[in-house]
N, C-alpha and C. Protein backbone atom coordinates (compact mmCIF):
# COMPACT_ATOMS: atom_id res chain seq x y z
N UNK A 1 -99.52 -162.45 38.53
CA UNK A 1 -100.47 -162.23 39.59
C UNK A 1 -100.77 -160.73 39.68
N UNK A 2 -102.09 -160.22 39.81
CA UNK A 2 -102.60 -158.86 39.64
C UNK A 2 -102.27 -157.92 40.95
N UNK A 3 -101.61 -158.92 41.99
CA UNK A 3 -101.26 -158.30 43.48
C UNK A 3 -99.75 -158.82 43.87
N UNK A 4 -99.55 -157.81 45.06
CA UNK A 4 -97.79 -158.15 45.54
C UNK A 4 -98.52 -157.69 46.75
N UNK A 5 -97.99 -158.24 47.86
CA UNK A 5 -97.67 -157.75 49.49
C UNK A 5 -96.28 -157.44 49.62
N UNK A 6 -96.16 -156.50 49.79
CA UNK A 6 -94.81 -156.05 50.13
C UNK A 6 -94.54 -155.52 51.43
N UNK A 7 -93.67 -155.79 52.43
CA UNK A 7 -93.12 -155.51 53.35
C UNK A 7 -92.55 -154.07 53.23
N UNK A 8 -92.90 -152.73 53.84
CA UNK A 8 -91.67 -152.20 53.88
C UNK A 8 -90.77 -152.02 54.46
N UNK A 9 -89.32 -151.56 54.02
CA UNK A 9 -87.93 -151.97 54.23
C UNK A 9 -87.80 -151.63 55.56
N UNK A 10 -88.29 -150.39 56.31
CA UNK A 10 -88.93 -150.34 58.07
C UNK A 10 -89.32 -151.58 58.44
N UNK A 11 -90.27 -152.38 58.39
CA UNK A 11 -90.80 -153.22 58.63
C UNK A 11 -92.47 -152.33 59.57
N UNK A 12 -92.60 -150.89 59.07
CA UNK A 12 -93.36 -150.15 59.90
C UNK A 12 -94.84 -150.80 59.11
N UNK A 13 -95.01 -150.44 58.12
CA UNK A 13 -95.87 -150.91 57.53
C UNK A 13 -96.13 -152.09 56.10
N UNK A 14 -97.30 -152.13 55.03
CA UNK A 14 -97.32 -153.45 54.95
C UNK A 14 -97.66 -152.51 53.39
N UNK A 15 -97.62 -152.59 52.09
CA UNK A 15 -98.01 -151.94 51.02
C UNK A 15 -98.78 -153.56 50.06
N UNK A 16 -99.75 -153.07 49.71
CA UNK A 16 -100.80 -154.20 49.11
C UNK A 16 -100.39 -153.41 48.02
N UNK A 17 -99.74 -154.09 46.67
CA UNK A 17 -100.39 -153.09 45.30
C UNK A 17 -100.88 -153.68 44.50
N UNK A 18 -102.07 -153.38 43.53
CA UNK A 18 -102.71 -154.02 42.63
C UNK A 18 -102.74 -153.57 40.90
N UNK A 19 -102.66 -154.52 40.58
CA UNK A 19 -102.44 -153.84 38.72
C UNK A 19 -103.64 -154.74 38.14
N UNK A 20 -103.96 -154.15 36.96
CA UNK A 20 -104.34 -154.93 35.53
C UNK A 20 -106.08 -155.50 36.97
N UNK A 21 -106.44 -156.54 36.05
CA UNK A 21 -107.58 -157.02 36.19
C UNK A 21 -107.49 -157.50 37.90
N UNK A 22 -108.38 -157.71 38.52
CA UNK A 22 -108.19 -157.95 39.70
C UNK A 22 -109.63 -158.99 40.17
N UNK A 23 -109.63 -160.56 39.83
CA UNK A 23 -111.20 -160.97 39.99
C UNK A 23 -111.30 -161.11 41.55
N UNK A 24 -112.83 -161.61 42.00
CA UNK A 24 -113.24 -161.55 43.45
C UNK A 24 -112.17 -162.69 43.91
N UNK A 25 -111.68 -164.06 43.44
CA UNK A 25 -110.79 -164.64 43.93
C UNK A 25 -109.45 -164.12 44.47
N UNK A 26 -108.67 -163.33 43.26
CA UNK A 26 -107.68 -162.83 43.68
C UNK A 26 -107.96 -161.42 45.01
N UNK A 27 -108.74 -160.75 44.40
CA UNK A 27 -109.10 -159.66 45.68
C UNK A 27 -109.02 -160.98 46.87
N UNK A 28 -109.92 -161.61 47.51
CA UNK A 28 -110.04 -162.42 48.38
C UNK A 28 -108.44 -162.91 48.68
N UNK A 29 -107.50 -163.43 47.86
CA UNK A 29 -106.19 -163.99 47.70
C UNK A 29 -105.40 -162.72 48.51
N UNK A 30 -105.42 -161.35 47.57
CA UNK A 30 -104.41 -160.76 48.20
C UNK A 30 -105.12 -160.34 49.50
N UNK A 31 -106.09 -160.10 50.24
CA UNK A 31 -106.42 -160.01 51.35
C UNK A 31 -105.67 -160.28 52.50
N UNK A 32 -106.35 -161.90 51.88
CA UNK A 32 -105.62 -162.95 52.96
C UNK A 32 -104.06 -163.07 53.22
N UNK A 33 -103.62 -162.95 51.97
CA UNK A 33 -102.00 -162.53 52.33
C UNK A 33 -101.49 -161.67 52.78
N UNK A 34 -102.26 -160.75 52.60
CA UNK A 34 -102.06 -159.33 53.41
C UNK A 34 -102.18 -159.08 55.06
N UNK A 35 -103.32 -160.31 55.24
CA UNK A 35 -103.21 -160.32 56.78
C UNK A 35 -102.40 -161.01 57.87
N UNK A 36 -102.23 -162.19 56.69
CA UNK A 36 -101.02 -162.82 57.11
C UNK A 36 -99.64 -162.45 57.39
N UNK A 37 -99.29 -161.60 56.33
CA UNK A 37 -97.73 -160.85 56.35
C UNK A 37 -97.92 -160.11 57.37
N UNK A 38 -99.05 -158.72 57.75
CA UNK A 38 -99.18 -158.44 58.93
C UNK A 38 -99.23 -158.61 60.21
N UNK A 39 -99.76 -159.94 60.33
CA UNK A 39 -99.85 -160.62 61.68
C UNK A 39 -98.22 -160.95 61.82
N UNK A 40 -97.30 -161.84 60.81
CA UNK A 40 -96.00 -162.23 61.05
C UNK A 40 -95.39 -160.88 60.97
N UNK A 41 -95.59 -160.14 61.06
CA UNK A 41 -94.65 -158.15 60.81
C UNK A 41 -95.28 -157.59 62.57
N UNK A 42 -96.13 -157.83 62.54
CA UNK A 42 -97.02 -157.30 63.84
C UNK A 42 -97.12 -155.99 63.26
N UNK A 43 -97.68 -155.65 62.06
CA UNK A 43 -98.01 -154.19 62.30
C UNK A 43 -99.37 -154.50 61.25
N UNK A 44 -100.54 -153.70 61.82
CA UNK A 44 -101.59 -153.45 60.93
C UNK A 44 -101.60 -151.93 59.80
N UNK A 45 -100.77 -151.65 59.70
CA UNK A 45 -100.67 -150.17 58.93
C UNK A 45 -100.49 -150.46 57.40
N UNK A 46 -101.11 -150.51 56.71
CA UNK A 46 -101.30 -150.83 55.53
C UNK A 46 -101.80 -150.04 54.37
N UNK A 47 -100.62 -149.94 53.05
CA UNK A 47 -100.17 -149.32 51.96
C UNK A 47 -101.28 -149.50 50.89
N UNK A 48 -102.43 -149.37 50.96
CA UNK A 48 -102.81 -150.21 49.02
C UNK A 48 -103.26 -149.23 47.93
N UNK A 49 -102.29 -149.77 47.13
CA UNK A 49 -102.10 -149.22 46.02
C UNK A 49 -102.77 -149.79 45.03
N UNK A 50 -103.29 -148.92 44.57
CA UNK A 50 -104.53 -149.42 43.31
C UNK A 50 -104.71 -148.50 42.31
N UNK A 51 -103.28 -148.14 41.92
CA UNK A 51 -102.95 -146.75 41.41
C UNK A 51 -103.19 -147.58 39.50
N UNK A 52 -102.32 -148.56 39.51
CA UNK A 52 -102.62 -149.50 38.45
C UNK A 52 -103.68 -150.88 38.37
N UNK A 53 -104.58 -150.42 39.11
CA UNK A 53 -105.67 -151.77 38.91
C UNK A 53 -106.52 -151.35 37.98
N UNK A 54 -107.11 -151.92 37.15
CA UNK A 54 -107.98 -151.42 36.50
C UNK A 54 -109.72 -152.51 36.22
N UNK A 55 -109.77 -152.93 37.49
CA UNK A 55 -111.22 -153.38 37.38
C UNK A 55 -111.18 -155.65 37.87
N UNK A 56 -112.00 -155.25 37.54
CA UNK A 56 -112.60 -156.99 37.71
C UNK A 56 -113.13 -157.61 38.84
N UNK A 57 -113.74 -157.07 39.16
CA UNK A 57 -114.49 -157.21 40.78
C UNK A 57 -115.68 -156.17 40.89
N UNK A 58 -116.42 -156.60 41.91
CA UNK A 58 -118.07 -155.72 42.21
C UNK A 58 -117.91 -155.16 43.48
N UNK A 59 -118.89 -154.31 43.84
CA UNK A 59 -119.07 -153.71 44.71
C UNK A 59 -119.49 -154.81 45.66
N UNK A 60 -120.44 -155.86 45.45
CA UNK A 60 -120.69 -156.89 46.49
C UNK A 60 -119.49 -157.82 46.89
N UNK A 61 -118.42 -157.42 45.94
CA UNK A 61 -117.32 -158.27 46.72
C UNK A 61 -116.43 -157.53 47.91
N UNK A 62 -116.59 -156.30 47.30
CA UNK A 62 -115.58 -155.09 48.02
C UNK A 62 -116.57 -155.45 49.08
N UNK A 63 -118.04 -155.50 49.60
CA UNK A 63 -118.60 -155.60 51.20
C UNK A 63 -118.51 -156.77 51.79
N UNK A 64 -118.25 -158.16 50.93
CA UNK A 64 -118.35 -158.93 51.98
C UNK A 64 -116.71 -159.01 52.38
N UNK A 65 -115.95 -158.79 51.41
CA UNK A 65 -114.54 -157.83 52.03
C UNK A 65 -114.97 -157.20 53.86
N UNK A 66 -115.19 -156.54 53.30
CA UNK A 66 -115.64 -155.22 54.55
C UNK A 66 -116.21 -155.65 55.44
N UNK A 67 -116.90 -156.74 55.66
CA UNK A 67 -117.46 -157.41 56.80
C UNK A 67 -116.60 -158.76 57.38
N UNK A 68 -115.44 -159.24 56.56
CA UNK A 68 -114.37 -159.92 56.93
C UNK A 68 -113.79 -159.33 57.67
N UNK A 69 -113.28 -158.40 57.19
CA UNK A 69 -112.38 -157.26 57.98
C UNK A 69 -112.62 -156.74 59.43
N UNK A 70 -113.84 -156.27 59.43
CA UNK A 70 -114.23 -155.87 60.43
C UNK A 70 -114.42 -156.87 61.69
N UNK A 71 -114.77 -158.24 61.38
CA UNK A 71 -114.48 -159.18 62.07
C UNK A 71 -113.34 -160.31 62.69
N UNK A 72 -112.13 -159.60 62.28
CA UNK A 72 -110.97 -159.85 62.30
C UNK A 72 -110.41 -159.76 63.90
N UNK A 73 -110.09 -160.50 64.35
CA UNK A 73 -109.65 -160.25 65.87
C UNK A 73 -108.35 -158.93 66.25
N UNK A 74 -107.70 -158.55 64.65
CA UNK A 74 -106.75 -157.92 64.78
C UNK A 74 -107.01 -156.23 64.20
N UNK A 75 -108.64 -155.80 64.29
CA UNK A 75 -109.16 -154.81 63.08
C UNK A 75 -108.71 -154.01 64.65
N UNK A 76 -109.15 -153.75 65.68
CA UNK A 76 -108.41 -152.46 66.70
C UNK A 76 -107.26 -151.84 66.10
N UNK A 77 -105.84 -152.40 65.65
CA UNK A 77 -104.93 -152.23 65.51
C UNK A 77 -104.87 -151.63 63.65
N UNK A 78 -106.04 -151.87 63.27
CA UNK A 78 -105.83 -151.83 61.46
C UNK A 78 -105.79 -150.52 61.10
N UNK A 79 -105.15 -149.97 59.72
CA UNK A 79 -105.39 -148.65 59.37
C UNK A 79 -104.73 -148.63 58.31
N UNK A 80 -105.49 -148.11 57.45
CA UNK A 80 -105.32 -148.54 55.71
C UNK A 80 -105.39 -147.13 54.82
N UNK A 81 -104.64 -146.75 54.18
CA UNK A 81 -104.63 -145.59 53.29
C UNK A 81 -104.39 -146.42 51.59
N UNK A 82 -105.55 -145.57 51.07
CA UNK A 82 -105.91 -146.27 49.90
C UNK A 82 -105.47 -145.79 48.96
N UNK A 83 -104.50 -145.67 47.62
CA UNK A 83 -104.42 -144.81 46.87
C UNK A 83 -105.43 -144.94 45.58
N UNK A 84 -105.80 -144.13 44.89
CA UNK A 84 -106.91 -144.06 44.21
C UNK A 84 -106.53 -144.89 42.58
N UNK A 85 -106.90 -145.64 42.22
CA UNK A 85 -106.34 -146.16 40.58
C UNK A 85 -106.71 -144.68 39.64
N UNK A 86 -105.99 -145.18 38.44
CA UNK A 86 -105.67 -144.09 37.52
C UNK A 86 -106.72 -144.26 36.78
N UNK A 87 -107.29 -145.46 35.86
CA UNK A 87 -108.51 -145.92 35.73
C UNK A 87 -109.77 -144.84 35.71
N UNK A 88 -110.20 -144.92 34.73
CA UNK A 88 -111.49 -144.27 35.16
C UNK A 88 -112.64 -145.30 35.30
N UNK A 89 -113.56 -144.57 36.22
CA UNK A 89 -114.49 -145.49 36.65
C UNK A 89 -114.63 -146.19 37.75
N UNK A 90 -113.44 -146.41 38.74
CA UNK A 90 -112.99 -147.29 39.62
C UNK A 90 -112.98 -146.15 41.07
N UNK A 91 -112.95 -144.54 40.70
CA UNK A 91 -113.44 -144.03 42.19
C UNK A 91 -114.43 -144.63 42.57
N UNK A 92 -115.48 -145.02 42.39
CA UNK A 92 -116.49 -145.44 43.09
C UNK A 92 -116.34 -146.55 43.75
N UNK A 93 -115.34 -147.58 43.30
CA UNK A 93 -115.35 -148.55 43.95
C UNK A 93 -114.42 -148.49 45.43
N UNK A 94 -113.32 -147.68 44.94
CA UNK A 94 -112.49 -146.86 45.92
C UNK A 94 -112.95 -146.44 47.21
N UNK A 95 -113.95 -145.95 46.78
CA UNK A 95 -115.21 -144.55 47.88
C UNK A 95 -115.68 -145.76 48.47
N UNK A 96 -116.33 -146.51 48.19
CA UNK A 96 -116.88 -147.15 48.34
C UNK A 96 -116.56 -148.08 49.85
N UNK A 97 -115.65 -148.59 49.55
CA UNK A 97 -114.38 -149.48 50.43
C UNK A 97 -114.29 -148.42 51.39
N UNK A 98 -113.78 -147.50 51.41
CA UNK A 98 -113.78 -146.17 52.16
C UNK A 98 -114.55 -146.03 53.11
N UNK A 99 -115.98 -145.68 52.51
CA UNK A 99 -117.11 -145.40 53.61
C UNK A 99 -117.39 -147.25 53.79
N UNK A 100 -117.63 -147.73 53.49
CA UNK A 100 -118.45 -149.20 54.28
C UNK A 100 -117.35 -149.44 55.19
N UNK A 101 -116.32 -149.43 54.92
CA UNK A 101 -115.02 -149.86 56.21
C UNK A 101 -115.16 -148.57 57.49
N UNK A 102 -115.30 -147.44 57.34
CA UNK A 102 -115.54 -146.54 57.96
C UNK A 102 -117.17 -146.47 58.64
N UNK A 103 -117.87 -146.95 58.04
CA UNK A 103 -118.86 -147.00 58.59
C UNK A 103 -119.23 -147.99 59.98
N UNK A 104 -117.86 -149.08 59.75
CA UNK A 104 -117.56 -150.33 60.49
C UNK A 104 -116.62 -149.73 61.71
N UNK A 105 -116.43 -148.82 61.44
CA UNK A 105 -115.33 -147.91 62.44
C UNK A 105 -113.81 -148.60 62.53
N UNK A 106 -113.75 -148.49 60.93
CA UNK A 106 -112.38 -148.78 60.83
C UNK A 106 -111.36 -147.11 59.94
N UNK A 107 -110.20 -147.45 60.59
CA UNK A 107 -109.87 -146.52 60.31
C UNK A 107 -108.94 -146.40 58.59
N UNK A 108 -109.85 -146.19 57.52
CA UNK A 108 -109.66 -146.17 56.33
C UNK A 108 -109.62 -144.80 55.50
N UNK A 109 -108.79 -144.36 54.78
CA UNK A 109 -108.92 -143.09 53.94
C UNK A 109 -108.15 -143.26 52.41
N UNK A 110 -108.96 -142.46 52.09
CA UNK A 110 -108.52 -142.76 50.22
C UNK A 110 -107.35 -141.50 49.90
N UNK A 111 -106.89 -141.49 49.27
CA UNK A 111 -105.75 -140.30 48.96
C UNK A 111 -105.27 -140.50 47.59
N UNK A 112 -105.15 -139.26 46.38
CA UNK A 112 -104.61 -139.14 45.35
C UNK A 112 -103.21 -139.49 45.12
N UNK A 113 -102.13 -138.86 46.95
CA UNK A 113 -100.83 -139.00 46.50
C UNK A 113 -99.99 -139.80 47.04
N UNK A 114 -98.95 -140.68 46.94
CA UNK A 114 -98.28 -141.30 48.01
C UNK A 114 -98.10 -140.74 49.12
N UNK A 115 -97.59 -139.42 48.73
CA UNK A 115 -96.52 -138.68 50.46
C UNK A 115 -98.01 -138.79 51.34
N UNK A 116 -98.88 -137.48 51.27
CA UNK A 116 -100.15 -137.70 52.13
C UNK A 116 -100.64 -138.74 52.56
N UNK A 117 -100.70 -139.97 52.14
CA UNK A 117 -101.54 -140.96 52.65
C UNK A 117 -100.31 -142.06 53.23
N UNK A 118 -98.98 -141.69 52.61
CA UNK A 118 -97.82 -142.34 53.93
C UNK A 118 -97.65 -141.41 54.82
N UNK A 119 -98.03 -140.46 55.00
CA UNK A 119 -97.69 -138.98 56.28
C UNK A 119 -99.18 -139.53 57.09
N UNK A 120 -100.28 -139.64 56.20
CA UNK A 120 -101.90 -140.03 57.63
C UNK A 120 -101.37 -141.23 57.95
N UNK A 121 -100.84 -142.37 57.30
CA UNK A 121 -100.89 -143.75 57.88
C UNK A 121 -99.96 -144.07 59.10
N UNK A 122 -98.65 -143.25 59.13
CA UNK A 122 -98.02 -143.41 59.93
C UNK A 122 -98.02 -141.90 61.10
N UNK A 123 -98.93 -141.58 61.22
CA UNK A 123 -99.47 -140.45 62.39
C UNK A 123 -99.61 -141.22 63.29
């Protein structure tokens, strides 16, 4: 499977990571599991790592993503630090997720390194 939800060992926050090919099903898949583990954790602070993904999905999937999300009864509480894949080609899709979630007034940011974007998520 191209995704893991992982709990961390705090139980403070929630780390999504993604490898290898990633299609609109599975994106959609780890989502949903992702919101689920959160809701049973009670914390919306969320890890995703996309440091090893390297593609298989569109930009029209990443928005209707983004308009799920935003309609979520639990998005007040959400806040997501993104790490960037190694991949070339895939900032854009990154950025992307970034500003349309932000544009939704969610609180989303992309980051090169682990420490920084676990130091903004848990501010």
């Amino acid at each position: 499977m191209p995704f893991q939800v992982l709990p961390d060992s705090s139980r403070r926050f929630l780390e999504v990571r993604y490898s290898g090919e990633v299609t609109p099903v599975e994106l959609r898949t780890a989502f949903a599991e992702g919101l689920r583990v959160a809701q049973e954790l009670d914390t919306f602070l969320v890890l995703t790592d996309c440091v090893g993904m390297q593609g298989g999905h569109s930009l029209f999937d990443l928005y209707a993503m983004v308009a799920d999300l935003a309609g979520h009864r639990e998005v007040v509480r959400y806040k997501e630090a993104v790490l960037m894949p190694a991949a070339p080609g895939l900032a854009e899709k990154v950025t992307f997720w970034e500003t349309a979630c932000r544009n939704r007034g969610l609180w989303v940011k992309v980051f090169s390194d682990r420490e920084p974007a676990l130091a903004w998520l848990l501010d």
